[in-house]
N, C-alpha and C. Protein backbone atom coordinates (compact mmCIF):
# COMPACT_ATOMS: atom_id res chain seq x y z
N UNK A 1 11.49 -6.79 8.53
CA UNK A 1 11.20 -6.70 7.11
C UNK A 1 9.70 -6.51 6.93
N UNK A 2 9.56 -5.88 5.98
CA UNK A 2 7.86 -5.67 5.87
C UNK A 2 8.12 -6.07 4.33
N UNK A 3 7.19 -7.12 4.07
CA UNK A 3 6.70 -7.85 2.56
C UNK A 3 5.31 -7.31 2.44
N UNK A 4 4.91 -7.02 0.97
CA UNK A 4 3.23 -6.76 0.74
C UNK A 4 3.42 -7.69 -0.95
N UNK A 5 2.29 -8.62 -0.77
CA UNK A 5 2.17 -9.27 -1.89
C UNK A 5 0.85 -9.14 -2.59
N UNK A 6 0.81 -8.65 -3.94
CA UNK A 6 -0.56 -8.98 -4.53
C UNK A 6 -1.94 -8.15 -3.95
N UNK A 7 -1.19 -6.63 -3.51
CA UNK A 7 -2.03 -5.92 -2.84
C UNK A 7 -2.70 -5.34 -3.70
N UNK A 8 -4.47 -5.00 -3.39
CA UNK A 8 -5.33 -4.16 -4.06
C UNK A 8 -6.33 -3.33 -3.00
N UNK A 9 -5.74 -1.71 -3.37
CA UNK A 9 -6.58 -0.91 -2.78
C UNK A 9 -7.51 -0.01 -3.34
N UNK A 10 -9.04 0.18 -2.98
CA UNK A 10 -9.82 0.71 -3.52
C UNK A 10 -10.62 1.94 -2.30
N UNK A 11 -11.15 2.56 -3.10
CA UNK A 11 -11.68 3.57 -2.12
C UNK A 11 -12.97 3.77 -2.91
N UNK A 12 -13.91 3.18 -2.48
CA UNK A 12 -15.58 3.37 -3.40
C UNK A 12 -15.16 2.33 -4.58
N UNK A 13 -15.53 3.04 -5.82
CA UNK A 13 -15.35 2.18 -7.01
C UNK A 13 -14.32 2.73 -7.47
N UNK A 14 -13.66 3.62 -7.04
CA UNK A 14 -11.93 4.00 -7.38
C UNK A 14 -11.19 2.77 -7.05
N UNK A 15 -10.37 2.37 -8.15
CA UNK A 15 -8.90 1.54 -8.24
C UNK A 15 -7.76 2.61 -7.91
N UNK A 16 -7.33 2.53 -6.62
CA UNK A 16 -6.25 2.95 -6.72
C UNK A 16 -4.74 2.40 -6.66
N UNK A 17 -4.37 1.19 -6.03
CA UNK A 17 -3.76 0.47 -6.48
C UNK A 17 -3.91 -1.67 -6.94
N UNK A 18 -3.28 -2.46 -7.97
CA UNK A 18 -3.73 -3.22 -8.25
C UNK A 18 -2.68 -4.27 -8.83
N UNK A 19 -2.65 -5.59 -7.80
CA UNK A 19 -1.52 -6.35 -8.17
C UNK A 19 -0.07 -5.54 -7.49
N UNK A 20 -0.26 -4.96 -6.28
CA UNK A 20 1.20 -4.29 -5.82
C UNK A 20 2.19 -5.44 -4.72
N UNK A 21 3.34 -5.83 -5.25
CA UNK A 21 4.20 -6.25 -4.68
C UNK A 21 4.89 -5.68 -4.41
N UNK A 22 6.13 -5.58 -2.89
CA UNK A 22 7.65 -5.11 -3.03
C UNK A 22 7.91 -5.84 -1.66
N UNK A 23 9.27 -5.52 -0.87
CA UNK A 23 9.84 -5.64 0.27
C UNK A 23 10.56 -4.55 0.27
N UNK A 24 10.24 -4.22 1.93
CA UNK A 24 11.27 -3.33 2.44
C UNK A 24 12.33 -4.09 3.66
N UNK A 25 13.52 -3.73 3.61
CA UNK A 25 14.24 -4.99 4.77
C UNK A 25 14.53 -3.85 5.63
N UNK A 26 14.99 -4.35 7.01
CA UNK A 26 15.09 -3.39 7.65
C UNK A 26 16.67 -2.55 7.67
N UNK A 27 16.69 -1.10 7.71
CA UNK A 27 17.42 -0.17 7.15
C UNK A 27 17.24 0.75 6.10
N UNK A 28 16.35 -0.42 5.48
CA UNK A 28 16.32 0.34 3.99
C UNK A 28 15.20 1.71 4.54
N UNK A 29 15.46 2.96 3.31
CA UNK A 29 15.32 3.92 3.56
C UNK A 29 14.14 4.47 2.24
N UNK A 30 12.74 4.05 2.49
CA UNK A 30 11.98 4.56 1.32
C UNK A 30 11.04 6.27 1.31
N UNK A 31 10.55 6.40 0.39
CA UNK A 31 9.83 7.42 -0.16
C UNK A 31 8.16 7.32 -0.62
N UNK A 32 7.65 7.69 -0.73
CA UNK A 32 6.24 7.25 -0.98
C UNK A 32 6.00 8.80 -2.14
N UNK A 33 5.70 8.72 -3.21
CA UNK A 33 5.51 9.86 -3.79
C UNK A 33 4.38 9.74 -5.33
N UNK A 34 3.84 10.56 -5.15
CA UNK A 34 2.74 10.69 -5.81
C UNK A 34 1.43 11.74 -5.74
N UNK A 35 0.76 12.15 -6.86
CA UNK A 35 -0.24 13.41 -6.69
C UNK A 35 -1.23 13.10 -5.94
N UNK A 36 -1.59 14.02 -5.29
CA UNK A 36 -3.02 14.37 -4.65
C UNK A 36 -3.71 13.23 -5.24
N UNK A 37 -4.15 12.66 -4.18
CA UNK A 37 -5.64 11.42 -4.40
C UNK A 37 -4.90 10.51 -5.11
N UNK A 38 -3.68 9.79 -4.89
CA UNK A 38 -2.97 8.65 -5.55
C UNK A 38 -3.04 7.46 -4.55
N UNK A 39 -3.30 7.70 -3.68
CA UNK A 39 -3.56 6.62 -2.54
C UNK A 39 -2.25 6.88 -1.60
N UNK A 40 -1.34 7.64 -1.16
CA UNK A 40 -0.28 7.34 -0.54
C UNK A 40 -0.84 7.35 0.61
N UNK A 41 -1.49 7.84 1.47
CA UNK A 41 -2.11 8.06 2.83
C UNK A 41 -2.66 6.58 3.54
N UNK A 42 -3.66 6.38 2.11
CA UNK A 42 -4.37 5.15 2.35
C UNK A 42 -3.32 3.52 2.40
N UNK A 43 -2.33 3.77 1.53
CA UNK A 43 -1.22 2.68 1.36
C UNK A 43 -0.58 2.57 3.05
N UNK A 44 -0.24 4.26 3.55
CA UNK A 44 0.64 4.07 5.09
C UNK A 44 -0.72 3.57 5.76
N UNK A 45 -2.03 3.43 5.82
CA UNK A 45 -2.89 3.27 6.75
C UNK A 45 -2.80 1.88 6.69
N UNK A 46 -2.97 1.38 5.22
CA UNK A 46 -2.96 -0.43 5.69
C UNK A 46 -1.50 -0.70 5.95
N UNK A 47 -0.25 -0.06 5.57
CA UNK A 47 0.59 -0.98 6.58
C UNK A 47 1.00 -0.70 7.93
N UNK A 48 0.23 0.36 8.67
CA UNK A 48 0.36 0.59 9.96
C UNK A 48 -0.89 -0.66 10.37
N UNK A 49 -1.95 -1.15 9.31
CA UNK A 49 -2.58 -1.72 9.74
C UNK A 49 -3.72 -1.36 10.04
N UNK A 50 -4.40 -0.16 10.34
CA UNK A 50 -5.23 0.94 10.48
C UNK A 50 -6.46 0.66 9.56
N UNK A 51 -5.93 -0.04 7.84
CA UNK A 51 -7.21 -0.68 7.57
C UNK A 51 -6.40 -1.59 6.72
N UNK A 52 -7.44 -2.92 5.80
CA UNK A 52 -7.33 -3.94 5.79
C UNK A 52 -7.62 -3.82 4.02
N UNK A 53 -6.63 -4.25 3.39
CA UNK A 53 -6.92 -4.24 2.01
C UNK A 53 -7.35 -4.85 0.94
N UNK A 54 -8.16 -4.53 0.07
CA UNK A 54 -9.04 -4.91 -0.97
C UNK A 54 -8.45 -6.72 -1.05
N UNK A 55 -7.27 -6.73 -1.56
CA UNK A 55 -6.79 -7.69 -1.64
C UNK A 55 -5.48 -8.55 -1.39
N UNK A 56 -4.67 -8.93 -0.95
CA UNK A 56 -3.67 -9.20 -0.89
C UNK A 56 -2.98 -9.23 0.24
N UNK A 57 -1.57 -9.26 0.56
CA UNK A 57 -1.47 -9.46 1.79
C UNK A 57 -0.15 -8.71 2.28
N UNK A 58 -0.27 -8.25 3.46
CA UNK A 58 0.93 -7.18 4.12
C UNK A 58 1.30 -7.80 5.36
């Protein structure tokens, strides 16, 4: 299972995400979707772990 609670990611003084909760259990089958420069890249980097986020916890 992968839990992320109360996550905040920033890039400079860009907010890109703020207060993000969910769970994924294992099987489940997600999507990541959103425009150019929405953070999706940066979201798979902190939960591969790759980097460490503004706030909260994965």
């Amino acid at each position: 299972m992968l839990a992320v609670q109360g996550l905040e990611l920033r890039v400079g003084a860009r907010l890109l995400m703020e207060d993000v909760s969910f769970r994924v259990a294992d099987g489940d089958k997600i999507g990541l979707v959103g425009r150019n420069g929405a953070g999706k890249t940066t979201l798979t980097r902190v939960l591969a772990g790759d980097l460490l986020p503004n706030a909260g916890k994965v």
